[in-house]
C-alpha atoms as a PDB file:
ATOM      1  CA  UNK A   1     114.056  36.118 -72.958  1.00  0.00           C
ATOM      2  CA  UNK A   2     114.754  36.076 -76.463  1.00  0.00           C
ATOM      3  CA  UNK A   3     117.419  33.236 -76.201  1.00  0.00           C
ATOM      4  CA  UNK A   4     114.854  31.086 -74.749  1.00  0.00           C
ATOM      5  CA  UNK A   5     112.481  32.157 -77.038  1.00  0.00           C
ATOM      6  CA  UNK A   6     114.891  31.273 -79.540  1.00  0.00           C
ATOM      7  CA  UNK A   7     115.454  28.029 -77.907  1.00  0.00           C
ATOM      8  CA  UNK A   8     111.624  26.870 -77.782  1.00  0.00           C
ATOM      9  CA  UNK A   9     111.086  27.858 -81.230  1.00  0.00           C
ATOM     10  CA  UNK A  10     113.973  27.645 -83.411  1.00  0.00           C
ATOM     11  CA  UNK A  11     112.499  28.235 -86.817  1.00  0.00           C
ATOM     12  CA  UNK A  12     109.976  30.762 -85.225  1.00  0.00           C
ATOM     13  CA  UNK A  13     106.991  28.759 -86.173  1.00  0.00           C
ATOM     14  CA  UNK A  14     105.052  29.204 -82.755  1.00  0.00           C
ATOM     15  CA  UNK A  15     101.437  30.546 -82.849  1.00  0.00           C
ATOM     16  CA  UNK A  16     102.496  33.898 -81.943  1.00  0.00           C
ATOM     17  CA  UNK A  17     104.741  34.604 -84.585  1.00  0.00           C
ATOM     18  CA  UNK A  18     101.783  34.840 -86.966  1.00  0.00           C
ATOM     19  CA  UNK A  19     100.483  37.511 -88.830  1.00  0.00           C
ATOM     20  CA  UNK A  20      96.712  38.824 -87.202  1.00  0.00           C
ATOM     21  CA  UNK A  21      95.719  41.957 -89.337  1.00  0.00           C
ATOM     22  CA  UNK A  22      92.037  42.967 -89.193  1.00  0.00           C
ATOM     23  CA  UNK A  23      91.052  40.625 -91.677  1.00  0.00           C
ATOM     24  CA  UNK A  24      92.807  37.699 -90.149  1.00  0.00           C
ATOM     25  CA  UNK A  25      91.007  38.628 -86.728  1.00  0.00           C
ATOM     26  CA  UNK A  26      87.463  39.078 -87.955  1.00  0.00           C
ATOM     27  CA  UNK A  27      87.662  35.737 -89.432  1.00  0.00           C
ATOM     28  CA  UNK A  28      89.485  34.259 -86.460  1.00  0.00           C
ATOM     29  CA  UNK A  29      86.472  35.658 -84.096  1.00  0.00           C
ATOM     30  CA  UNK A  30      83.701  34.984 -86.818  1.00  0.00           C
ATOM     31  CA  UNK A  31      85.315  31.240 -87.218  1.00  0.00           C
ATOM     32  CA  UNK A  32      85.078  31.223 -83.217  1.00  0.00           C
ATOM     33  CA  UNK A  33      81.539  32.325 -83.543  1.00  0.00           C
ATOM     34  CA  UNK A  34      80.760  29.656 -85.641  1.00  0.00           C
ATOM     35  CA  UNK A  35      82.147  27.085 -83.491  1.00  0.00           C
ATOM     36  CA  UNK A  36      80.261  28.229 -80.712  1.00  0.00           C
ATOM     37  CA  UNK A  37      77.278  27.619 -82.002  1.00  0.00           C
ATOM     38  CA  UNK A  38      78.325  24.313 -82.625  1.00  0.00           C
ATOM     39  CA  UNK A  39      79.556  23.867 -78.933  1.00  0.00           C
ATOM     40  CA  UNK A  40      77.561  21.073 -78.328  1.00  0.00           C
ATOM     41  CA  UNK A  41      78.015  18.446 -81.215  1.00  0.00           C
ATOM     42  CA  UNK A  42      81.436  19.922 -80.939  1.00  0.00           C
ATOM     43  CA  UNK A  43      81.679  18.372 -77.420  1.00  0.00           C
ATOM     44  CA  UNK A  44      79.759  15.265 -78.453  1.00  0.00           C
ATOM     45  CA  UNK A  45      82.190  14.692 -81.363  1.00  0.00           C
ATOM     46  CA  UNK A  46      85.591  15.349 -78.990  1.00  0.00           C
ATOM     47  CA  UNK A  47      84.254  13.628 -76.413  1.00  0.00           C
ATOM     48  CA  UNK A  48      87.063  11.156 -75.697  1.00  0.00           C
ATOM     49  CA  UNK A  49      89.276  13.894 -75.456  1.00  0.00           C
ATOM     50  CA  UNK A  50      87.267  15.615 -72.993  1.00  0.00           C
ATOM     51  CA  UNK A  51      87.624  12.365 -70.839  1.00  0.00           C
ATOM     52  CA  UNK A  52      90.948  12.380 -71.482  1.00  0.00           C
ATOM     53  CA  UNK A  53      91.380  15.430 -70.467  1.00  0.00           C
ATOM     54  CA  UNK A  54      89.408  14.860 -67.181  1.00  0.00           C
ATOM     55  CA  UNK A  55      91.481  12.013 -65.892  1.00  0.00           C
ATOM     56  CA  UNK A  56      94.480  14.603 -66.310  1.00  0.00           C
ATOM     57  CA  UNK A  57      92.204  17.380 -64.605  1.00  0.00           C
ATOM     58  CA  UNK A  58      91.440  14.502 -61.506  1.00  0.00           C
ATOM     59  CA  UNK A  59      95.553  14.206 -61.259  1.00  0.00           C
ATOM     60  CA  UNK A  60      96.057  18.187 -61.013  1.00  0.00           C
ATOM     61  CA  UNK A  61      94.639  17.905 -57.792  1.00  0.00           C
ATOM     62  CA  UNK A  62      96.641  16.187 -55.287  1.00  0.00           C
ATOM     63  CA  UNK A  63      99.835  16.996 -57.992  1.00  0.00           C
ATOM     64  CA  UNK A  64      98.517  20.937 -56.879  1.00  0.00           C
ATOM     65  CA  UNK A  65      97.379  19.873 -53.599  1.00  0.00           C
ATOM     66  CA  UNK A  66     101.495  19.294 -52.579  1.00  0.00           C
ATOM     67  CA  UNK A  67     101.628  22.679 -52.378  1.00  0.00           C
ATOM     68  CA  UNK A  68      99.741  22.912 -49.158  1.00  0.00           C
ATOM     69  CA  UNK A  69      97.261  25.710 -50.414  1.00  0.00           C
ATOM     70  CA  UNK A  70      93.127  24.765 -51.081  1.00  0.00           C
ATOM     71  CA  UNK A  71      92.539  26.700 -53.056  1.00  0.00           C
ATOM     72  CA  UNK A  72      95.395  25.976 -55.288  1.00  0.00           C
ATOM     73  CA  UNK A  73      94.510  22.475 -54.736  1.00  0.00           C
ATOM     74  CA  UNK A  74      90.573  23.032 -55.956  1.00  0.00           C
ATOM     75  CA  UNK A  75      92.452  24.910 -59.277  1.00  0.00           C
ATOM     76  CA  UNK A  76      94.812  22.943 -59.749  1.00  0.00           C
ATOM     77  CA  UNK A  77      92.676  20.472 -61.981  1.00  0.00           C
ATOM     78  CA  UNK A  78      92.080  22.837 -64.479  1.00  0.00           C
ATOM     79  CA  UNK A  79      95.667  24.434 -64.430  1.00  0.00           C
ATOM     80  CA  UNK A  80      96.687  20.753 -65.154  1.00  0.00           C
ATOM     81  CA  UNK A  81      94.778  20.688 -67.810  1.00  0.00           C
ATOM     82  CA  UNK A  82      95.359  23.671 -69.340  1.00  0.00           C
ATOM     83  CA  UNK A  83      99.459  23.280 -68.640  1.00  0.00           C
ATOM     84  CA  UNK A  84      99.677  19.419 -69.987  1.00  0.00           C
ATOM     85  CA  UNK A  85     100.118  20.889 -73.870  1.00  0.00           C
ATOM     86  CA  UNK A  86     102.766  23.048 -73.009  1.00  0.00           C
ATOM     87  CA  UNK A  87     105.460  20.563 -72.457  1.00  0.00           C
ATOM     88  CA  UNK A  88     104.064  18.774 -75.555  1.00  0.00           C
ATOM     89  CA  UNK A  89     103.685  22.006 -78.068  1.00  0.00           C
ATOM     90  CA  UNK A  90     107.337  23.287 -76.883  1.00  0.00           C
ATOM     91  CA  UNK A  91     108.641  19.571 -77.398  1.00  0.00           C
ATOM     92  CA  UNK A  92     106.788  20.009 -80.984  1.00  0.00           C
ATOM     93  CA  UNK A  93     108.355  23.121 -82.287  1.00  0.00           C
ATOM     94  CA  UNK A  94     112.052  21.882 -81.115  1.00  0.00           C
ATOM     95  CA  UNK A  95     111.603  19.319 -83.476  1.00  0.00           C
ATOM     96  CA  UNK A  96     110.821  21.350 -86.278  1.00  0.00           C
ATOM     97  CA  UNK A  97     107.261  19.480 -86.371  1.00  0.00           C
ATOM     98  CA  UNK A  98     105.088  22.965 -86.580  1.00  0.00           C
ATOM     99  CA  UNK A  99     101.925  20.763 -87.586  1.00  0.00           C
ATOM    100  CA  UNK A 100     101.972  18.871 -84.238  1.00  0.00           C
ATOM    101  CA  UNK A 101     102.321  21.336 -82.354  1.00  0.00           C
ATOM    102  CA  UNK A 102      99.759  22.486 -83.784  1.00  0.00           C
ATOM    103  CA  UNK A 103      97.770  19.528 -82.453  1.00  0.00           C
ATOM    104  CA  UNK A 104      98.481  20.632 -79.430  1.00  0.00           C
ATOM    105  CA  UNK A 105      96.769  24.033 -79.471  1.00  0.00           C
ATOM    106  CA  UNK A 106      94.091  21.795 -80.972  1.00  0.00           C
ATOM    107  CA  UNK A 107      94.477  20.260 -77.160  1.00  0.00           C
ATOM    108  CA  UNK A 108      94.631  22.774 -75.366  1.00  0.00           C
ATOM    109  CA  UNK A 109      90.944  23.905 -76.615  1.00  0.00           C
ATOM    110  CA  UNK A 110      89.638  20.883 -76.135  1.00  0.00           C
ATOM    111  CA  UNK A 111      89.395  21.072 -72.599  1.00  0.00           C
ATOM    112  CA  UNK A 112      87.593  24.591 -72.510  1.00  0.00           C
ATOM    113  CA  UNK A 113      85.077  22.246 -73.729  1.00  0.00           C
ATOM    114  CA  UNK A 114      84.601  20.457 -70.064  1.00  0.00           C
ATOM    115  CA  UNK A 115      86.066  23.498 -68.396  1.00  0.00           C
ATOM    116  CA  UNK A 116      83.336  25.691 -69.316  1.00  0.00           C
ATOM    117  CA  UNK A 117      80.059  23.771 -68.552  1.00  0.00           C
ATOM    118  CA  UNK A 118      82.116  22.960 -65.290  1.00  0.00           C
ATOM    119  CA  UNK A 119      82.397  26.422 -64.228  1.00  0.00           C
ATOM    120  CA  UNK A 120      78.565  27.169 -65.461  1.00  0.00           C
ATOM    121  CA  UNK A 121      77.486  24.187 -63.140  1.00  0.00           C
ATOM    122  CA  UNK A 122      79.201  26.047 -60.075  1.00  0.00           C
ATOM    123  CA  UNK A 123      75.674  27.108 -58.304  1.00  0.00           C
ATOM    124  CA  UNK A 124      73.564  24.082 -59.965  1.00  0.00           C
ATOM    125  CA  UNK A 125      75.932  21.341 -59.281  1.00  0.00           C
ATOM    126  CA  UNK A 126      73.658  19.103 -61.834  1.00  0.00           C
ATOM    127  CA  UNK A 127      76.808  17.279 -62.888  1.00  0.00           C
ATOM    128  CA  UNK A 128      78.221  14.392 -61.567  1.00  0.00           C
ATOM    129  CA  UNK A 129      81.712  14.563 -59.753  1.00  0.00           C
ATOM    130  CA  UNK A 130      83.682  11.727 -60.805  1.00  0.00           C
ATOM    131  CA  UNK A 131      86.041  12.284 -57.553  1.00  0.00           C
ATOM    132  CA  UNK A 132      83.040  12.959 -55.496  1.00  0.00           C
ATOM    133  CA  UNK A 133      83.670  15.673 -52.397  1.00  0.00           C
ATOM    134  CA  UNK A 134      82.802  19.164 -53.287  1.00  0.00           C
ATOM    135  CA  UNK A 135      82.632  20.980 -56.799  1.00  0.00           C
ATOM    136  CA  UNK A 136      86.194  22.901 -57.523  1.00  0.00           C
ATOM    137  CA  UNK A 137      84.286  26.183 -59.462  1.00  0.00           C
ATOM    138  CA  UNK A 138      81.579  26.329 -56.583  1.00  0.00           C
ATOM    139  CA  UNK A 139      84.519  26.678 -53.854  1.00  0.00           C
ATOM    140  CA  UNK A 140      86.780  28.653 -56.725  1.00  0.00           C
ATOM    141  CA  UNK A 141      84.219  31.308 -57.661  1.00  0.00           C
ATOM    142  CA  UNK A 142      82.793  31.711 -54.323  1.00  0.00           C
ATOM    143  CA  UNK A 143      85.672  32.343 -52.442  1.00  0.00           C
ATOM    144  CA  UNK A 144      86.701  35.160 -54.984  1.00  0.00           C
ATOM    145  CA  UNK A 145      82.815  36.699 -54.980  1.00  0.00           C
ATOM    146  CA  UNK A 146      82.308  35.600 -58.571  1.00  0.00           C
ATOM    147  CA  UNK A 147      80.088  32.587 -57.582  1.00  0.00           C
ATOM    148  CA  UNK A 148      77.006  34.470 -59.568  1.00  0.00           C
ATOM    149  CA  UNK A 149      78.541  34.523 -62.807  1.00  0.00           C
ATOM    150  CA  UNK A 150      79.504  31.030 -63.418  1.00  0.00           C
ATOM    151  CA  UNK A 151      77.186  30.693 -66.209  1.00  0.00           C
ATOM    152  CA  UNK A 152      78.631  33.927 -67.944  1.00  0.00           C
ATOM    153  CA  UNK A 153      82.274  32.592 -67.134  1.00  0.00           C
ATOM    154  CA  UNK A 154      81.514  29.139 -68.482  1.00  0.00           C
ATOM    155  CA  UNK A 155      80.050  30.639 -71.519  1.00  0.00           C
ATOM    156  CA  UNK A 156      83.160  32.687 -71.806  1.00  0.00           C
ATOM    157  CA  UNK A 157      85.489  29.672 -71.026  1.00  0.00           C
ATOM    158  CA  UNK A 158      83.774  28.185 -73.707  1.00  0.00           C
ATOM    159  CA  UNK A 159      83.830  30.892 -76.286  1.00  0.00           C
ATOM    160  CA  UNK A 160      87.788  30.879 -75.990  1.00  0.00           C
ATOM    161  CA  UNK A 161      88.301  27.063 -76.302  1.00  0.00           C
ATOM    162  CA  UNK A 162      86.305  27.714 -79.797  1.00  0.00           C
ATOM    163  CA  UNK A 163      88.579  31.131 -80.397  1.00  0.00           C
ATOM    164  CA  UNK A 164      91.846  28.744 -79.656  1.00  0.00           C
ATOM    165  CA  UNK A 165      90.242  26.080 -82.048  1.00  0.00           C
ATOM    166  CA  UNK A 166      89.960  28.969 -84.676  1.00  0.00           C
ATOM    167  CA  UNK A 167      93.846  29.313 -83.698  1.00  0.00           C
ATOM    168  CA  UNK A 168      94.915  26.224 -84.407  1.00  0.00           C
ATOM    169  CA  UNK A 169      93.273  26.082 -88.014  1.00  0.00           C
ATOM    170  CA  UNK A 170      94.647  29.608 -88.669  1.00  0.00           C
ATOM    171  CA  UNK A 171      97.914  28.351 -87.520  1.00  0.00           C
ATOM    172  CA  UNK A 172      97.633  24.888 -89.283  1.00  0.00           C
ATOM    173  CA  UNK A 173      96.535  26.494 -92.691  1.00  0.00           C
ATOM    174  CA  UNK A 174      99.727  28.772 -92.573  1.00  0.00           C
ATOM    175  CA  UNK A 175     102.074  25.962 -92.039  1.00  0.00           C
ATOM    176  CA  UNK A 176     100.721  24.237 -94.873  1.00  0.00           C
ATOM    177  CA  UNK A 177     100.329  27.316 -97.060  1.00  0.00           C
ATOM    178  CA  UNK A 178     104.099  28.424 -95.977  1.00  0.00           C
ATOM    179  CA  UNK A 179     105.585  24.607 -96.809  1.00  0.00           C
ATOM    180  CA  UNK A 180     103.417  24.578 -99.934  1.00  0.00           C
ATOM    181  CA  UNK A 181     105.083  28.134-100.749  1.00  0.00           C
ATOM    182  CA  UNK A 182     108.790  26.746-100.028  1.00  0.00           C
ATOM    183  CA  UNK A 183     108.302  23.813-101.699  1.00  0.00           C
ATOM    184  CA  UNK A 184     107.205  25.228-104.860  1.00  0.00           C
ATOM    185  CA  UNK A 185     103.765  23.256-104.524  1.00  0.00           C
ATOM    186  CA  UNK A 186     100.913  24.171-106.431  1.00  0.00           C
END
């Protein structure tokens, strides 16, 4: 594990390799906080993102759907979504470009930003489905008994997209503070 770990990140700049000691973590969750609050100009402003990252939700499912299981099919618009950065953030860090990757946890949060008023829509079904058929979190949280909860699970969806934007300013800020440090900048 570590050689691949070494691999992926060869001058151990990944997201995890940063330093969260209570203070770091009460601002990272009081940062989140504040985002949250902001959810919904947040949206408004990253909307073309969250479109983008819809038409790559609408390919997860037949990509998904090969596997020959619904419900991995209905989920596999959001796993899509949430694995498209990966690639992209791993591709990133081999390159010894820490600030792009950086980008991509940027991303990656973005689409907790459609995923959770998806999820909170799951017993409403107020918003429009682009594919048409039947809504993925209605089918997804019924048929694990969590159907009643989809507001409280899109609310929580939601809260981590804003906790992973937190991320990726914590993480941005270091790489510039490190380089800065290196460099001898002022």
């Amino acid at each position: 594990m570590h050689d691949i770990l070494a691999w992926l990140d060869p001058d151990r700049k990944a997201f995890w390799r940063l330093r969260f000691g209570p203070l770091q973590l009460t601002v990272l969750f009081a940062a989140a906080a504040a985002l949250y609050s902001l959810r919904n100009p947040l949206s408004r402003a990253l909307s073309i993102m969250v479109w983008f990252d819809l038409i790559i939700h609408e390919a997860g499912h037949p990509i998904f759907g090969l596997l020959g299981n619904r419900w991995i099919g209905f989920a596999g618009g959001t796993l899509m979504q949430l694995l498209m950065p990966l690639p992209f953030y791993f591709s990133f860090l081999r390159q010894r470009q820490p600030k792009s990757a950086d980008f991509c946890i940027f991303w990656f949060a973005t689409n907790f930003l459609g995923i959770g008023p998806y999820m909170a829509d799951a017993r409403a079904q107020v918003l429009p489905l682009i594919g048409g058929g039947e809504h993925d979190w209605t089918y997804l949280l019924d048929s694990v008994g969590l159907l009643r909860f989809d507001l409280q699970l899109g609310a929580y969806a939601v809260f981590a997209g804003c906790l992973c934007f937190a991320l990726c300013g914590y993480s941005l800020y270091d790489h510039i503070w490190n380089h800065r440090a290196r460099s001898g900048e002022q």
